[in-house]
C-alpha atoms as a PDB file:
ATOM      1  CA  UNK A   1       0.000   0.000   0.000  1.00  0.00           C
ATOM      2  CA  UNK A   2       1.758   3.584  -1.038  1.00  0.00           C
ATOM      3  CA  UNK A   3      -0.475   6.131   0.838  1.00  0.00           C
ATOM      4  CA  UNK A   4      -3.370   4.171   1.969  1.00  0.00           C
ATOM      5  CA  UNK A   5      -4.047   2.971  -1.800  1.00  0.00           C
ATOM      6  CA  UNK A   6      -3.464  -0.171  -3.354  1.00  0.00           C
ATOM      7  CA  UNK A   7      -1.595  -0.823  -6.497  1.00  0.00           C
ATOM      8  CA  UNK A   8      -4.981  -1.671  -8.250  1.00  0.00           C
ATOM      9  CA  UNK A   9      -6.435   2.053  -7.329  1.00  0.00           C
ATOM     10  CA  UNK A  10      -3.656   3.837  -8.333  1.00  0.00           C
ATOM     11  CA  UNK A  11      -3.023   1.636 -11.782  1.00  0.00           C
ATOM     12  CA  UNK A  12      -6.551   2.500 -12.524  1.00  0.00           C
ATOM     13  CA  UNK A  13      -6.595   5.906 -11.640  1.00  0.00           C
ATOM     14  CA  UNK A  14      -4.029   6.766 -13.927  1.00  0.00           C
ATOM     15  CA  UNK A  15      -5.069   4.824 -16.620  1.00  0.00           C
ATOM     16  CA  UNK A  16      -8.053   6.407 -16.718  1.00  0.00           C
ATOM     17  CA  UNK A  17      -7.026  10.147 -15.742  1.00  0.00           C
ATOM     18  CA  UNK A  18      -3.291  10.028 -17.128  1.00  0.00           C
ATOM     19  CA  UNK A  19      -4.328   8.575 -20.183  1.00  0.00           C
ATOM     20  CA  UNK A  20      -7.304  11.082 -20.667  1.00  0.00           C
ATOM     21  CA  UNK A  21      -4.365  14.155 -19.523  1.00  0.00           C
ATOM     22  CA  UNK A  22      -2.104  12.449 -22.405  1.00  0.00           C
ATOM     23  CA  UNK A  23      -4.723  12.572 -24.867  1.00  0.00           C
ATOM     24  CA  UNK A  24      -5.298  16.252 -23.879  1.00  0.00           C
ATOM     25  CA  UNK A  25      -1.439  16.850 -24.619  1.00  0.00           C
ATOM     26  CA  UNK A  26      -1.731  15.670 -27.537  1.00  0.00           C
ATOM     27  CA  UNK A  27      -4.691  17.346 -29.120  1.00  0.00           C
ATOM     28  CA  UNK A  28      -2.527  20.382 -28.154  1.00  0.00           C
ATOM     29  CA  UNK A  29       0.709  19.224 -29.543  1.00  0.00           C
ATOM     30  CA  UNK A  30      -1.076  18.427 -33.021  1.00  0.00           C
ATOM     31  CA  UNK A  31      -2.894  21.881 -32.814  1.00  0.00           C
ATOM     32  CA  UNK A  32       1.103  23.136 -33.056  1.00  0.00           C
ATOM     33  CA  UNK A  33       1.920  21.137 -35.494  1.00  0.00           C
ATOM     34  CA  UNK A  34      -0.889  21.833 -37.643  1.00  0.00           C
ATOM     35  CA  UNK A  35      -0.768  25.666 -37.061  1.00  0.00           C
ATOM     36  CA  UNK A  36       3.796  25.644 -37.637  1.00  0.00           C
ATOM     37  CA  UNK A  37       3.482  23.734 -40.910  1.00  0.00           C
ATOM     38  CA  UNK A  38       0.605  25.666 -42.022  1.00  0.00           C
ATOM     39  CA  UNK A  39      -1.225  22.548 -42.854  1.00  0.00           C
ATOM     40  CA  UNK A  40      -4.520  24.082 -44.020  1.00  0.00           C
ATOM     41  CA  UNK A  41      -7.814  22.883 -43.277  1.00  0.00           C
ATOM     42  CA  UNK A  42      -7.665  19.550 -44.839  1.00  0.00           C
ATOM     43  CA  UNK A  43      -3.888  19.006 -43.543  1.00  0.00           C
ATOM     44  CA  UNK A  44      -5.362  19.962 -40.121  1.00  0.00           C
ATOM     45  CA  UNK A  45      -8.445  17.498 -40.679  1.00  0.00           C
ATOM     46  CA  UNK A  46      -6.279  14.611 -41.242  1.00  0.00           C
ATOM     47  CA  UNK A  47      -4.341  14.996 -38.563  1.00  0.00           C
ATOM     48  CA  UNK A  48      -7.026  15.387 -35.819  1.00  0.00           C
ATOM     49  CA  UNK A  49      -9.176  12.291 -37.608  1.00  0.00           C
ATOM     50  CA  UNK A  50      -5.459  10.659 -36.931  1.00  0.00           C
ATOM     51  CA  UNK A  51      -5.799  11.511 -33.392  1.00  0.00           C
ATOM     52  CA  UNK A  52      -9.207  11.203 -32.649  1.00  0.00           C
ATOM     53  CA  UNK A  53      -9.462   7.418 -33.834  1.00  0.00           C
ATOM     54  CA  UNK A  54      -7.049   6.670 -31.095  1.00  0.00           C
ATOM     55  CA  UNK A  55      -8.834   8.726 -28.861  1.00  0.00           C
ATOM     56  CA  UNK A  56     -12.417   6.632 -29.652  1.00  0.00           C
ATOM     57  CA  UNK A  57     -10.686   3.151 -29.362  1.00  0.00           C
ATOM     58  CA  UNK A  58     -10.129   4.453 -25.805  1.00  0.00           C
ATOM     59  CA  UNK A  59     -13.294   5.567 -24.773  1.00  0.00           C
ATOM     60  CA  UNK A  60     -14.628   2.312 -26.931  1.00  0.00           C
ATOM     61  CA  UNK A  61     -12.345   0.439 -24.214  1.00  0.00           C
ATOM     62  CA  UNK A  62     -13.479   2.224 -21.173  1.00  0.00           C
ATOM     63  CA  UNK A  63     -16.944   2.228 -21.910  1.00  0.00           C
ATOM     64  CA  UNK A  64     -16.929  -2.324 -22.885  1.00  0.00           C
ATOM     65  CA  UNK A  65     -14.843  -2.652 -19.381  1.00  0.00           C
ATOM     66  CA  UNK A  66     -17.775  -0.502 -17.917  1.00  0.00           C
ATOM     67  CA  UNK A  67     -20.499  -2.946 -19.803  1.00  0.00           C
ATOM     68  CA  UNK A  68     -18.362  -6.425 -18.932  1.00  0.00           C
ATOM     69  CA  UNK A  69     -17.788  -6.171 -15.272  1.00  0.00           C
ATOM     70  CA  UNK A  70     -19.654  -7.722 -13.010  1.00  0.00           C
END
């Protein structure tokens, strides 16, 4: 126990909030990229669609772990 929490808390709690912070990073980070290279709008679009079907498999994962437990 580190802190009165087991190792299962904090692995989830991270997972779940790191993971979601990460994703936030990133949507920034491309928003960079997209506006240094002067991608234009379809550059731009491809690169978020990039992004964003990452971003759905995990919300697609959190929300079948949600449906499968017990």
């Amino acid at each position: 126990m580190i802190f009165g929490f087991t190792e299962e808390q904090i692995a989830d709690f991270f997972l779940t909030y790191g993971v979601g912070a990460f994703i936030l990073l990133m949507l920034f980070i491309i928003g960079q990229l997209a506006w240094q290279s002067k991608a234009g709008k379809f550059g731009t679009m491809i690169m978020f669609i990039g992004l964003g079907l990452g971003i759905l498999g995990f919300v697609a994962k959190m929300v079948l772990q949600a449906l499968l437990q017990p």
